[in-house]
Protein backbone atom coordinates (compact mmCIF):
# COMPACT_ATOMS: atom_id res chain seq x y z
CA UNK A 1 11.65 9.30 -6.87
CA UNK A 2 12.63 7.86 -3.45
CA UNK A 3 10.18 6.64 -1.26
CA UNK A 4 10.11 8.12 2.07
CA UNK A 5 6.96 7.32 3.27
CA UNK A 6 8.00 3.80 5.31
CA UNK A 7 10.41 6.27 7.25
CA UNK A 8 8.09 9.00 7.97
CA UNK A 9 6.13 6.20 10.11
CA UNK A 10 8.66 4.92 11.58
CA UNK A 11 10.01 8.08 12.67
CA UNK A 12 6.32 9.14 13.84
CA UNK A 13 6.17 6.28 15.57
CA UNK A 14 9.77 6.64 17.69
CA UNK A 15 8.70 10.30 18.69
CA UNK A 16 5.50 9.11 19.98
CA UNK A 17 7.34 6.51 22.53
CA UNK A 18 9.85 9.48 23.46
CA UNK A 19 7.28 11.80 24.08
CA UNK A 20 5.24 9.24 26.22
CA UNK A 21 8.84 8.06 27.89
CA UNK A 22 9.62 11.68 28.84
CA UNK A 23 5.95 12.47 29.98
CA UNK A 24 6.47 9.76 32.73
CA UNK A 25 9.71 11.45 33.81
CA UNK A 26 8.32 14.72 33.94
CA UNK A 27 5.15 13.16 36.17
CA UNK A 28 7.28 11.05 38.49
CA UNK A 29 9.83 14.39 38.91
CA UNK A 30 6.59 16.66 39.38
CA UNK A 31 5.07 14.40 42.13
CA UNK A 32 8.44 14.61 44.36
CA UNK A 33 9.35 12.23 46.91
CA UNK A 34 5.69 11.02 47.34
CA UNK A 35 5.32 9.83 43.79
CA UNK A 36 1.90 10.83 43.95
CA UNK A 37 0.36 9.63 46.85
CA UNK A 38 -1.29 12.40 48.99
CA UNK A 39 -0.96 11.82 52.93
CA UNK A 40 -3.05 14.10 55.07
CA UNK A 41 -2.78 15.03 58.46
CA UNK A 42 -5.01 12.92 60.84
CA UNK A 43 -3.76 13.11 64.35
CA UNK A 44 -3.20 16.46 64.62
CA UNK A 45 0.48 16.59 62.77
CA UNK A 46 1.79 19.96 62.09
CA UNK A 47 3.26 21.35 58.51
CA UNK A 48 6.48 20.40 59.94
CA UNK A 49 6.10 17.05 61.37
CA UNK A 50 4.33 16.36 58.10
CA UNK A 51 7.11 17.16 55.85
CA UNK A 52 9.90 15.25 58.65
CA UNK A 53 7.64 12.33 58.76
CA UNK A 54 7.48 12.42 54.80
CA UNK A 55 10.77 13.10 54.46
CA UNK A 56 12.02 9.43 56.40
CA UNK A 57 8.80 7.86 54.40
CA UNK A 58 10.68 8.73 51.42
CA UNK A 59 14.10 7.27 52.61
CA UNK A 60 12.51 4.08 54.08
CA UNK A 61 10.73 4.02 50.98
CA UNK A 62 13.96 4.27 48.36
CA UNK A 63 15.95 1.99 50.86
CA UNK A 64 13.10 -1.01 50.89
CA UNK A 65 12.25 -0.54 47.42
CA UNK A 66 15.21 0.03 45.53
CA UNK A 67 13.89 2.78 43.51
CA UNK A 68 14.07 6.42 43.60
CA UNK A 69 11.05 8.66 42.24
CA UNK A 70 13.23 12.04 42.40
CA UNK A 71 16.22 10.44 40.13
CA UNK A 72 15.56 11.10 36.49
CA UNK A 73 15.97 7.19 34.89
CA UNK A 74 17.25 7.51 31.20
CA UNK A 75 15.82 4.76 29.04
CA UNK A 76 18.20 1.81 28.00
CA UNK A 77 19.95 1.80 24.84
CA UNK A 78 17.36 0.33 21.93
CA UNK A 79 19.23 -2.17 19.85
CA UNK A 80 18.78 -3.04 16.00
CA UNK A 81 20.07 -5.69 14.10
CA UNK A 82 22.73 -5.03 11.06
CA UNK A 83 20.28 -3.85 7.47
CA UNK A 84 20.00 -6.20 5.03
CA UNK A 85 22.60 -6.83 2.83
CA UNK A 86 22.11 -5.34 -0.40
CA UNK A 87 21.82 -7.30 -3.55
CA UNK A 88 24.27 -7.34 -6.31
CA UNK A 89 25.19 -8.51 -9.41
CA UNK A 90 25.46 -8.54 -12.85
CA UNK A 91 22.27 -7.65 -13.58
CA UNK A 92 21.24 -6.06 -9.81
CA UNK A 93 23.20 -3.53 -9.56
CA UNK A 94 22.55 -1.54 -6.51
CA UNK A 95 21.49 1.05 -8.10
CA UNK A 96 18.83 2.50 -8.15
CA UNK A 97 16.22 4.84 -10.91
CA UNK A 98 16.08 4.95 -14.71
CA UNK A 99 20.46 4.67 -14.22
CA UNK A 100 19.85 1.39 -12.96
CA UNK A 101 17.48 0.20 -15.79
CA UNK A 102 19.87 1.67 -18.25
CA UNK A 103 23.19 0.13 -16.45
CA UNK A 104 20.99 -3.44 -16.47
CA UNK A 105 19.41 -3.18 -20.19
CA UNK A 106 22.86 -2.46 -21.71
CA UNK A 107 24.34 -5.49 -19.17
CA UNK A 108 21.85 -7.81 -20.40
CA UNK A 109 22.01 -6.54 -24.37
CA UNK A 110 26.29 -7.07 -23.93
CA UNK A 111 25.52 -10.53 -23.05
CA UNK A 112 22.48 -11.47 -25.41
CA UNK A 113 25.09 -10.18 -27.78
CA UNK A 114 27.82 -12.71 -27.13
CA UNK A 115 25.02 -15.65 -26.78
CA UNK A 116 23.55 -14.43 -30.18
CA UNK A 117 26.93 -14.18 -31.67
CA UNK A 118 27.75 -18.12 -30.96
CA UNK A 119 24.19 -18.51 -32.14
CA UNK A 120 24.33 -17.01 -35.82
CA UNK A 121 22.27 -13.60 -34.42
CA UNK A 122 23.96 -11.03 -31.77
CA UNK A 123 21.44 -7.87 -32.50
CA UNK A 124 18.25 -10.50 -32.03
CA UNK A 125 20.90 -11.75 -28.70
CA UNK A 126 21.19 -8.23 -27.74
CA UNK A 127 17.40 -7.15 -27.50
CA UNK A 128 16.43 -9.91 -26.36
CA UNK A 129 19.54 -9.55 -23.46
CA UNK A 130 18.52 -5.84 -22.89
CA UNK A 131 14.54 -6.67 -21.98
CA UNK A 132 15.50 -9.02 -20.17
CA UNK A 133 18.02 -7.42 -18.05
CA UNK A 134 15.63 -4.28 -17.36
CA UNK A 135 13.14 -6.55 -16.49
CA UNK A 136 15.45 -8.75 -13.83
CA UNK A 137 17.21 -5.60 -12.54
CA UNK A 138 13.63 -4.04 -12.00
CA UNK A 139 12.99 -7.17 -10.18
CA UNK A 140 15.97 -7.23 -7.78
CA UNK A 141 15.36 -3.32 -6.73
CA UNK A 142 11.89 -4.68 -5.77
CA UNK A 143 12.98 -7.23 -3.55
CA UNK A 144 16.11 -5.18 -2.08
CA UNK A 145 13.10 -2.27 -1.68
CA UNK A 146 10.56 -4.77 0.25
CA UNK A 147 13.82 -6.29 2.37
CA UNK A 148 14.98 -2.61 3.36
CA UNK A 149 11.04 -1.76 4.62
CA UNK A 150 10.62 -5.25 6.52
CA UNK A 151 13.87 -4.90 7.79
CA UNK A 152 12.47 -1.21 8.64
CA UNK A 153 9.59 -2.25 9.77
CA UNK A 154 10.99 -5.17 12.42
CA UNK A 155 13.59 -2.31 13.79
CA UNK A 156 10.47 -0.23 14.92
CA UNK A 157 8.91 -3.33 16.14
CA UNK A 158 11.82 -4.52 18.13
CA UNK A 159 12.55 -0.78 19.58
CA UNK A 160 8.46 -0.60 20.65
CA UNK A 161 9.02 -4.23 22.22
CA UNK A 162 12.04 -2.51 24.75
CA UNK A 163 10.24 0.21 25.19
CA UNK A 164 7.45 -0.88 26.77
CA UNK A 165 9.26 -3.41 28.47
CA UNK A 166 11.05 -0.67 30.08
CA UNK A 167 7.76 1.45 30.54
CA UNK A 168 6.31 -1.59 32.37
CA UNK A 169 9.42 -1.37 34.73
CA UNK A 170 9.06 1.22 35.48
CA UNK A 171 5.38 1.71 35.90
CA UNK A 172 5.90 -1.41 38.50
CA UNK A 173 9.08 -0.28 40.34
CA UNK A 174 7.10 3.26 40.58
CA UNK A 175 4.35 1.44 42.15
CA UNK A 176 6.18 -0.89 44.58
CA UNK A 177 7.51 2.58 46.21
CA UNK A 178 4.09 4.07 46.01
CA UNK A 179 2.72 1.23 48.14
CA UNK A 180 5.84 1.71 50.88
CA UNK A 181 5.41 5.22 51.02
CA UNK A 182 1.72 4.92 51.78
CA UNK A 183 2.30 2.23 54.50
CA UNK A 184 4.85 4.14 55.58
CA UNK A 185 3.06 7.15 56.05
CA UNK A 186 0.13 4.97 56.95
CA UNK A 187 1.66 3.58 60.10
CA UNK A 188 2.59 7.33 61.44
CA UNK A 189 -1.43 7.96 61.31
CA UNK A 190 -1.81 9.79 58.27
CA UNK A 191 -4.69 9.15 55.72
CA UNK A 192 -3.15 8.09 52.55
CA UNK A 193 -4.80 8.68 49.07
């Protein structure tokens, strides 16, 4: 039976990041051009004034900061490294199951023939060759099976890694423009929250 448990976690895992990337989206789109930051009215400004003098906050803002809270920013491509290569040979075949056990006991039992045969015995060769080729076969899908889930294992940690590296971009960038809206909007004598 395969073993899908190592992907199930990893694939847990990726839709978690996606569903926190995406939540950040939605909040930065949500909150508009102020990204958040509330300015109130405290000389008297009317609605419209308001929105004109948030309005050029917004485009000082994006101009000084170099980033855009209304834009929707896509994540960068996450990059992997190539699987592991998978072992073969004589006896570890890369197959895998009671075929491969099979395909590797009658291997090793062809071979314990021939060395029996040049030693006086080939069926004594032969059983001895197949146990012995089941139990190296069995051996090889073990390691191939703990080199795939590593190698599983390091692709989730490498795609976390970027991810966050991009969510702290982003978190900073947002703030940087969060800051120059707010003395922006500070400086035309509104309270900022």
């Amino acid at each position: 039976m395969l073993n899908t448990r190592p992907y199930s976690k990893i694939h847990a895992f990726i839709v978690s990041l996606l569903l926190i990337y995406f939540s950040g989206i939605a909040l930065a789109q949500s909150q508009g051009i102020s990204a958040g930051v509330y300015a109130y009215p405290s000389a008297g400004q009317s609605q419209e004034q308001l929105q004109k003098d948030s309005f050029d906050c917004y485009n000082w803002s994006v101009s000084h900061t170099g980033f855009d809270p209304t834009r929707n920013y896509a994540p960068p491509p996450t990059y992997s490294t190539a699987p592991p290569p998978s072992s073969s040979g004589y006896f570890g075949s890369s197959q895998t199951g009671q075929g491969g056990v099979v395909r590797d006991a009658a291997g090793g039992a062809a071979l314990g023939a021939i060395g029996g045969a040049i030693a006086g015995n080939a069926g004594k060769g032969a059983a001895i060759g197949a146990v012995a080729g089941g139990l190296f076969g069995g051996v090889k899908r073990n390691q191939r099976n703990s080199e795939n889930a590593a190698w599983q294992q390091q692709q989730a940690q490498q795609q976390a890694q970027q991810q966050a590296a991009y969510q702290q971009e982003f978190n900073a960038r947002t703030n940087d423009y969060r800051r120059a809206y707010s003395a922006c909007m500070s400086s035309r004598k509104y309270t900022v929250q």
